[in-house]
C-alpha atoms as a PDB file:
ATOM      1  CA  UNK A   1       0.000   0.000   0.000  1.00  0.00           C
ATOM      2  CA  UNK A   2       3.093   2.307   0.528  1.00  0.00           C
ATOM      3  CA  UNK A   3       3.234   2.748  -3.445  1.00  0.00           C
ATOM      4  CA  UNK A   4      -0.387   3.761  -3.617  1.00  0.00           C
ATOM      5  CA  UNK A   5      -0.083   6.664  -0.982  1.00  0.00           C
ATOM      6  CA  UNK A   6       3.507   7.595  -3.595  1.00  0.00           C
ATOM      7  CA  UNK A   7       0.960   7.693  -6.329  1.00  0.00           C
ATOM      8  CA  UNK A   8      -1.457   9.715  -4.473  1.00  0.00           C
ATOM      9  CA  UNK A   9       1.033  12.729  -4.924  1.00  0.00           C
ATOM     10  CA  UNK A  10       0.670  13.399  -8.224  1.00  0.00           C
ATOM     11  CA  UNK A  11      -3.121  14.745  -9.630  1.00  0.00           C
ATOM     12  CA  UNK A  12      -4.432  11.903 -10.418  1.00  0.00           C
ATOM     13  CA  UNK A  13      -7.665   9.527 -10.409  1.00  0.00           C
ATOM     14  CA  UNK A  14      -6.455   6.280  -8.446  1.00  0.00           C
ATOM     15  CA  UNK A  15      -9.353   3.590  -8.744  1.00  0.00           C
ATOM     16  CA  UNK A  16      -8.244   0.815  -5.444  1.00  0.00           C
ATOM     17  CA  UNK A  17     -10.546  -2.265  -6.392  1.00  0.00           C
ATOM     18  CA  UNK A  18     -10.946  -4.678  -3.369  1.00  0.00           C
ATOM     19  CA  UNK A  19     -14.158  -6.349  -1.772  1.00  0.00           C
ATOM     20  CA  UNK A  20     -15.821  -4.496   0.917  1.00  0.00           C
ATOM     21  CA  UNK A  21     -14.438  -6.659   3.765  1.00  0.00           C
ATOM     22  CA  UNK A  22     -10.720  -5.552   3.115  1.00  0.00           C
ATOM     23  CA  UNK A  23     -11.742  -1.744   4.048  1.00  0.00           C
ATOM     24  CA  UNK A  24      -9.817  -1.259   6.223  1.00  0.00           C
ATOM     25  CA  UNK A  25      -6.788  -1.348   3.746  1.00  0.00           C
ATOM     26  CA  UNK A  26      -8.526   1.680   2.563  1.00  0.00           C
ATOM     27  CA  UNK A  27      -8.561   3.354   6.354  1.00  0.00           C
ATOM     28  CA  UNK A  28      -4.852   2.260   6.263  1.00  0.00           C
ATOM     29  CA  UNK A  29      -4.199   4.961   3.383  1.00  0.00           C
ATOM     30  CA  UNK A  30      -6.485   7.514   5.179  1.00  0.00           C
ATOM     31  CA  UNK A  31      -4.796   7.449   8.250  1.00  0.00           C
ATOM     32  CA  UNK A  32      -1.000   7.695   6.089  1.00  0.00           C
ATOM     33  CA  UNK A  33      -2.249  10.564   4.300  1.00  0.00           C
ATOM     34  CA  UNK A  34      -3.750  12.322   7.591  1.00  0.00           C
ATOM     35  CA  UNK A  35      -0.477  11.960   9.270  1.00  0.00           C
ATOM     36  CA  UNK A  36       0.833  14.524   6.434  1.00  0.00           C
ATOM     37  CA  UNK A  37      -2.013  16.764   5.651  1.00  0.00           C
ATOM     38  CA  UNK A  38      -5.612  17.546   5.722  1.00  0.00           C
ATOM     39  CA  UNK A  39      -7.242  15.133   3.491  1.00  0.00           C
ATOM     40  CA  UNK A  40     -11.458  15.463   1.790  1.00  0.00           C
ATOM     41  CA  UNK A  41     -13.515  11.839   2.545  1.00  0.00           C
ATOM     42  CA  UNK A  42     -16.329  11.466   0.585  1.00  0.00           C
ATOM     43  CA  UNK A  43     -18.220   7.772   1.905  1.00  0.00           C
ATOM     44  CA  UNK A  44     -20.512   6.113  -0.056  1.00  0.00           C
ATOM     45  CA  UNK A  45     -20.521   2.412   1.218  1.00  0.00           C
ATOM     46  CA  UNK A  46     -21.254   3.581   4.563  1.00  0.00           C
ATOM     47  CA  UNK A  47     -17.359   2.061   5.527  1.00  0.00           C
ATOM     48  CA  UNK A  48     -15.730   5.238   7.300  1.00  0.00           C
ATOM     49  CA  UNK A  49     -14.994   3.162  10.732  1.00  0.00           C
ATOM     50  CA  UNK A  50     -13.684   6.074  12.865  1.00  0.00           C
ATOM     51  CA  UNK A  51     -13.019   3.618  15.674  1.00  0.00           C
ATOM     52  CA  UNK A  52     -10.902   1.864  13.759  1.00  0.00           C
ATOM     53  CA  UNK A  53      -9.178   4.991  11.870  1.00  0.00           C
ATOM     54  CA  UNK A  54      -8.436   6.260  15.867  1.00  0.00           C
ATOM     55  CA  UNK A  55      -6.592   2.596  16.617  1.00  0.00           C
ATOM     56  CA  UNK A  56      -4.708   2.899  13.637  1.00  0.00           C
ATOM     57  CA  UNK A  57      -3.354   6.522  14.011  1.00  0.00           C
ATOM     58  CA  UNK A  58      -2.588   5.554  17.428  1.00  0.00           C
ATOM     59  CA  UNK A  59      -0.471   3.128  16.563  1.00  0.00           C
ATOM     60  CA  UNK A  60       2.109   5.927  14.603  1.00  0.00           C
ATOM     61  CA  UNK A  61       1.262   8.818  16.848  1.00  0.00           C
ATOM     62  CA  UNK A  62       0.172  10.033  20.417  1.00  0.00           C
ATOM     63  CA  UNK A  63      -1.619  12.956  18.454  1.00  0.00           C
ATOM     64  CA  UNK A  64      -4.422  11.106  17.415  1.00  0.00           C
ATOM     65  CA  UNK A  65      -7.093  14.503  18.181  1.00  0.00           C
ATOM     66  CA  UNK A  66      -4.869  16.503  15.685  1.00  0.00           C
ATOM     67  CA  UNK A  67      -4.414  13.952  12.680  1.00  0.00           C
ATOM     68  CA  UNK A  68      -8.253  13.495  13.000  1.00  0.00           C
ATOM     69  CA  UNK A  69      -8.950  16.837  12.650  1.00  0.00           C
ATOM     70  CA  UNK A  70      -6.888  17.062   9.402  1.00  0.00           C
ATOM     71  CA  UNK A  71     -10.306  14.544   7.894  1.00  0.00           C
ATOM     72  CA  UNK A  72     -12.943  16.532   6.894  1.00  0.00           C
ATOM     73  CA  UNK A  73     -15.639  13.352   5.611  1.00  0.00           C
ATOM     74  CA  UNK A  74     -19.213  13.352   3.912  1.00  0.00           C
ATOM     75  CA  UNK A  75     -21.318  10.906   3.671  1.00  0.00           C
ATOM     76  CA  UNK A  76     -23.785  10.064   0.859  1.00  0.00           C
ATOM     77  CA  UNK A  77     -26.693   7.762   0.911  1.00  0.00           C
ATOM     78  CA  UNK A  78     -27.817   7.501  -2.549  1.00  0.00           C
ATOM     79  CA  UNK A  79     -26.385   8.005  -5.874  1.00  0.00           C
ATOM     80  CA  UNK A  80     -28.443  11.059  -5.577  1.00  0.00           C
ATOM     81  CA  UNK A  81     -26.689  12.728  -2.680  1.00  0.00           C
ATOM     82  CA  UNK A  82     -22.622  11.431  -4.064  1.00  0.00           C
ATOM     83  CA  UNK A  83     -23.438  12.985  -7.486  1.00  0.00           C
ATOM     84  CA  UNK A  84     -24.431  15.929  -5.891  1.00  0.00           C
ATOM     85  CA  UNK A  85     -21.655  16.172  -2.756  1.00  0.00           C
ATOM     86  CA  UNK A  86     -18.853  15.667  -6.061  1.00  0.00           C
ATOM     87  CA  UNK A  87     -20.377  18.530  -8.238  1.00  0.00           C
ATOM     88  CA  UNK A  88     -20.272  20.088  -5.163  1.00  0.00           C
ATOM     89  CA  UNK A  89     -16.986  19.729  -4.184  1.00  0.00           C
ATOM     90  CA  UNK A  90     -14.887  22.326  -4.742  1.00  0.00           C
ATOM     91  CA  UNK A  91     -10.837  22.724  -6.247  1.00  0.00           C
ATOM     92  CA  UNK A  92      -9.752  21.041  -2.829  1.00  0.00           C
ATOM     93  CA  UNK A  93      -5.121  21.158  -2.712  1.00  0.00           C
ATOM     94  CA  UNK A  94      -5.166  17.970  -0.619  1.00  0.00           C
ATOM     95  CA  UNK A  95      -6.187  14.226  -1.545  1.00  0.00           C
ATOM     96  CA  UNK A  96      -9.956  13.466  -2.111  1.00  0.00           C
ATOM     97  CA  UNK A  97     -10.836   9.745  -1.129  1.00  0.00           C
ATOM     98  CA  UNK A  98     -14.089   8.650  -2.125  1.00  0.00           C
ATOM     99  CA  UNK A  99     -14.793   5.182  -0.026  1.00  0.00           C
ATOM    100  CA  UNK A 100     -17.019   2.247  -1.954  1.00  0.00           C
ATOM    101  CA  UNK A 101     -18.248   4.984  -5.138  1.00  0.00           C
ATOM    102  CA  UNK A 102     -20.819   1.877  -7.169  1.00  0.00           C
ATOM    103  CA  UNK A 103     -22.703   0.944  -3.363  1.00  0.00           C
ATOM    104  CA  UNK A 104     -25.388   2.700  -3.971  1.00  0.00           C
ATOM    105  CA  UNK A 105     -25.642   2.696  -7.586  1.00  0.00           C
ATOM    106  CA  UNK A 106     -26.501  -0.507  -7.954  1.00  0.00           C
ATOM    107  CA  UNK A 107     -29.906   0.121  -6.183  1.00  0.00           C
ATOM    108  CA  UNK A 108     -32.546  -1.139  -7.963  1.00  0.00           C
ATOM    109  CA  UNK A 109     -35.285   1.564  -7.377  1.00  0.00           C
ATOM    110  CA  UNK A 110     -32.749   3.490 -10.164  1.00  0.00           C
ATOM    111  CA  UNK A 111     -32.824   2.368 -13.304  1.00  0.00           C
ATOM    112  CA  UNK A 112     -29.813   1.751 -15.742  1.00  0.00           C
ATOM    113  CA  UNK A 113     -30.262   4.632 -17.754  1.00  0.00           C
ATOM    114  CA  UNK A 114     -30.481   6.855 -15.034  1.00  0.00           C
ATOM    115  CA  UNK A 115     -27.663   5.355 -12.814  1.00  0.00           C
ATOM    116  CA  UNK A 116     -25.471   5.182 -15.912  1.00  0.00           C
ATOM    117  CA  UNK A 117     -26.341   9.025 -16.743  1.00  0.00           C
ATOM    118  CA  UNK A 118     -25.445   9.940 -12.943  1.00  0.00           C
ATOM    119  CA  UNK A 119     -22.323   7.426 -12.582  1.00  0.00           C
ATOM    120  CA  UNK A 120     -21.082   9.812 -15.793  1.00  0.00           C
ATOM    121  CA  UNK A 121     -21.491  12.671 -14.031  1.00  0.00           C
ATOM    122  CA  UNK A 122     -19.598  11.295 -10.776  1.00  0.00           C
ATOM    123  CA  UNK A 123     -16.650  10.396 -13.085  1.00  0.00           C
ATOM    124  CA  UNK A 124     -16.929  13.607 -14.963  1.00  0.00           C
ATOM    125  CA  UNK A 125     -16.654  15.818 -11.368  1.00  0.00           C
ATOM    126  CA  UNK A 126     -13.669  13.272 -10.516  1.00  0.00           C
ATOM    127  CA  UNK A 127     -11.686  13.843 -13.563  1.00  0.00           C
ATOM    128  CA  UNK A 128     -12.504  17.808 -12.840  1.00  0.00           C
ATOM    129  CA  UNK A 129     -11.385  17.132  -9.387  1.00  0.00           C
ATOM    130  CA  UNK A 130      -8.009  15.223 -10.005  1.00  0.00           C
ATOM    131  CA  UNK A 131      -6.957  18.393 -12.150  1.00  0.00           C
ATOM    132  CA  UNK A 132      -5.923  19.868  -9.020  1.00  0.00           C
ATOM    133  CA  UNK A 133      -6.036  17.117  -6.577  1.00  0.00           C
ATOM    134  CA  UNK A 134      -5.006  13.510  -5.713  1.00  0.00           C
ATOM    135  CA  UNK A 135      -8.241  11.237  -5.868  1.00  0.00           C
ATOM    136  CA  UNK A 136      -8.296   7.802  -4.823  1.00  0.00           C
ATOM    137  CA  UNK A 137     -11.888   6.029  -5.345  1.00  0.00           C
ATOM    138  CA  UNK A 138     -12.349   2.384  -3.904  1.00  0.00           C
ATOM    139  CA  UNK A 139     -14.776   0.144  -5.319  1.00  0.00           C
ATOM    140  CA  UNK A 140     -15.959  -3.308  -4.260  1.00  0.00           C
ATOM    141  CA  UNK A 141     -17.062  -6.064  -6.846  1.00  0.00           C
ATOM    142  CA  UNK A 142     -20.903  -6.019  -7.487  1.00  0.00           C
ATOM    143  CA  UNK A 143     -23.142  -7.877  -4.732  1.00  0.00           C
ATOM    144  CA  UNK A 144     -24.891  -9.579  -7.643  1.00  0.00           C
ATOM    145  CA  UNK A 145     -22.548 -10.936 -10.842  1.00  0.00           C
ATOM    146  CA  UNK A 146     -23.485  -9.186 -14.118  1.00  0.00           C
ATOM    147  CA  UNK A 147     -24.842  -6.314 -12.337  1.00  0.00           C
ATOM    148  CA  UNK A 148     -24.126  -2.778 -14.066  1.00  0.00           C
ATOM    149  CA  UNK A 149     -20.871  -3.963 -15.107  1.00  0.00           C
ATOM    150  CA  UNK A 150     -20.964  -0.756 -17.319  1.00  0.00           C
ATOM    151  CA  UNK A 151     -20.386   1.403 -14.189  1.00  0.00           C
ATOM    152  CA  UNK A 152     -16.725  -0.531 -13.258  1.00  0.00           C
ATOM    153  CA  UNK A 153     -16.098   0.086 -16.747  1.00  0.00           C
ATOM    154  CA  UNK A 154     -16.631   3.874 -16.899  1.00  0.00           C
ATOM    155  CA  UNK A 155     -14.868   4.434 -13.703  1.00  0.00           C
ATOM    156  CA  UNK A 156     -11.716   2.351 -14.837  1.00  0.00           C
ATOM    157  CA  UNK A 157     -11.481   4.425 -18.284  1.00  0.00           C
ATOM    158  CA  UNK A 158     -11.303   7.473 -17.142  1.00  0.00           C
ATOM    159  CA  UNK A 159      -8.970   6.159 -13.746  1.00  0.00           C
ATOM    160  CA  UNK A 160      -5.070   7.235 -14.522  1.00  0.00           C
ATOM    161  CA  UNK A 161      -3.986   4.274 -12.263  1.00  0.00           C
ATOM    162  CA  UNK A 162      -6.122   0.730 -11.102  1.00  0.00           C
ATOM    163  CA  UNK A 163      -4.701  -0.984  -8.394  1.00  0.00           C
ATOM    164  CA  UNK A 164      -6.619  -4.688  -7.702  1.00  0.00           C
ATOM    165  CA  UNK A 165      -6.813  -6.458  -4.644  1.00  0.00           C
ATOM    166  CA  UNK A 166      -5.387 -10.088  -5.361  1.00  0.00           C
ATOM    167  CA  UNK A 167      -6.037 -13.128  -2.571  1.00  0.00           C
ATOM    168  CA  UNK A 168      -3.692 -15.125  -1.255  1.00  0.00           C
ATOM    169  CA  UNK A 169      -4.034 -18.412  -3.538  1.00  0.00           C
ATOM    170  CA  UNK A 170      -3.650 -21.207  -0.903  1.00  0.00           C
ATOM    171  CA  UNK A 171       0.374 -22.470  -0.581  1.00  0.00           C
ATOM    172  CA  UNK A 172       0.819 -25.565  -2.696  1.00  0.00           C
ATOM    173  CA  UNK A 173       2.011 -28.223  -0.940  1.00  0.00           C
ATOM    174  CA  UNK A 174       5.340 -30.134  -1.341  1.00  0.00           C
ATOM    175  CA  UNK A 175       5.136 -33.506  -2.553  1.00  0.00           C
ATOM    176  CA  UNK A 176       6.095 -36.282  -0.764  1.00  0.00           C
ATOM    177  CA  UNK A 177       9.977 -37.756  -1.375  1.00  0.00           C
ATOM    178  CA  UNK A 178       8.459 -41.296  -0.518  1.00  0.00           C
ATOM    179  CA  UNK A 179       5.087 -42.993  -1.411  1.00  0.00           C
ATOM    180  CA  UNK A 180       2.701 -44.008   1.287  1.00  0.00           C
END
């Protein structure tokens, strides 16, 4: 994760795909970044764990009241409210982080026309954005395969970097020197 947080210096739109459950990888990169400077997080998978974000800060620095206050985080509920908290967001110096963007556009009161018009406005705001800023968007696989697949594909087009979450594959065992 060190050579994502590198990345993260230059004005840029960073996509991090991983599943939801490794999020705290994510609060890893929040809390590296907040050690430096103030830092924008916009959550839309409802995964901003302060709790978690205070145990690891504490673990680099007694200041943990001053590094939080360096986070200044929104929180959208539909694709409604992140479309309009990104158009809102102004030129911003420091890094934007934008936790689980697709969550709540694949809700299925929105239709595919209408998430895929508002998705393209999200990615247009975060190409505006990374003009003068660092963004780093994490995105978790779809809860149901085949769903709005178009969405990971507009995000990763526009992204100037993708960085994937790979599992472990399990060791592979040594074979035996002698037959049972």
């Amino acid at each position: 994760m060190n050579d994502i947080t590198q990345v993260l210096n230059l004005n840029q739109l960073v996509v991090l795909a991983l599943p939801r459950s490794r999020a705290r990888d994510t609060l890893s990169i929040v809390c590296d970044l907040a050690l430096k400077d103030s830092l924008r997080v916009v959550d839309g998978g409802n995964l901003f764990n302060v709790l978690l974000l205070n145990r690891l800060i504490r673990r680099k620095t007694s200041n943990v009241t001053a590094v939080l206050s360096r986070i200044y985080i929104s929180r959208a509920f539909t694709c409604f409210q992140m479309e309009a908290m990104l158009h809102d967001l102004q030129t911003y110096h420091s890094p934007v982080i934008v936790l689980d963007l697709l969550h709540m556009f694949y809700d299925e009161s929105i239709d595919d026309q209408q998430s895929r018009h508002l998705f393209a406005s999200c990615v247009a705001h975060l190409r505006r954005i990374s003009g003068s800023s660092p963004v780093l968007v994490s995105i978790a696989p779809a809860p149901h395969t085949g769903s709005r697949t178009f969405l990971t594909s507009m995000l990763l087009e526009a992204a100037n970097h993708v960085w994937q979450w790979e599992a472990n594959s399990a060791p592979q065992l040594q074979p035996s020197l002698w037959e049972d």
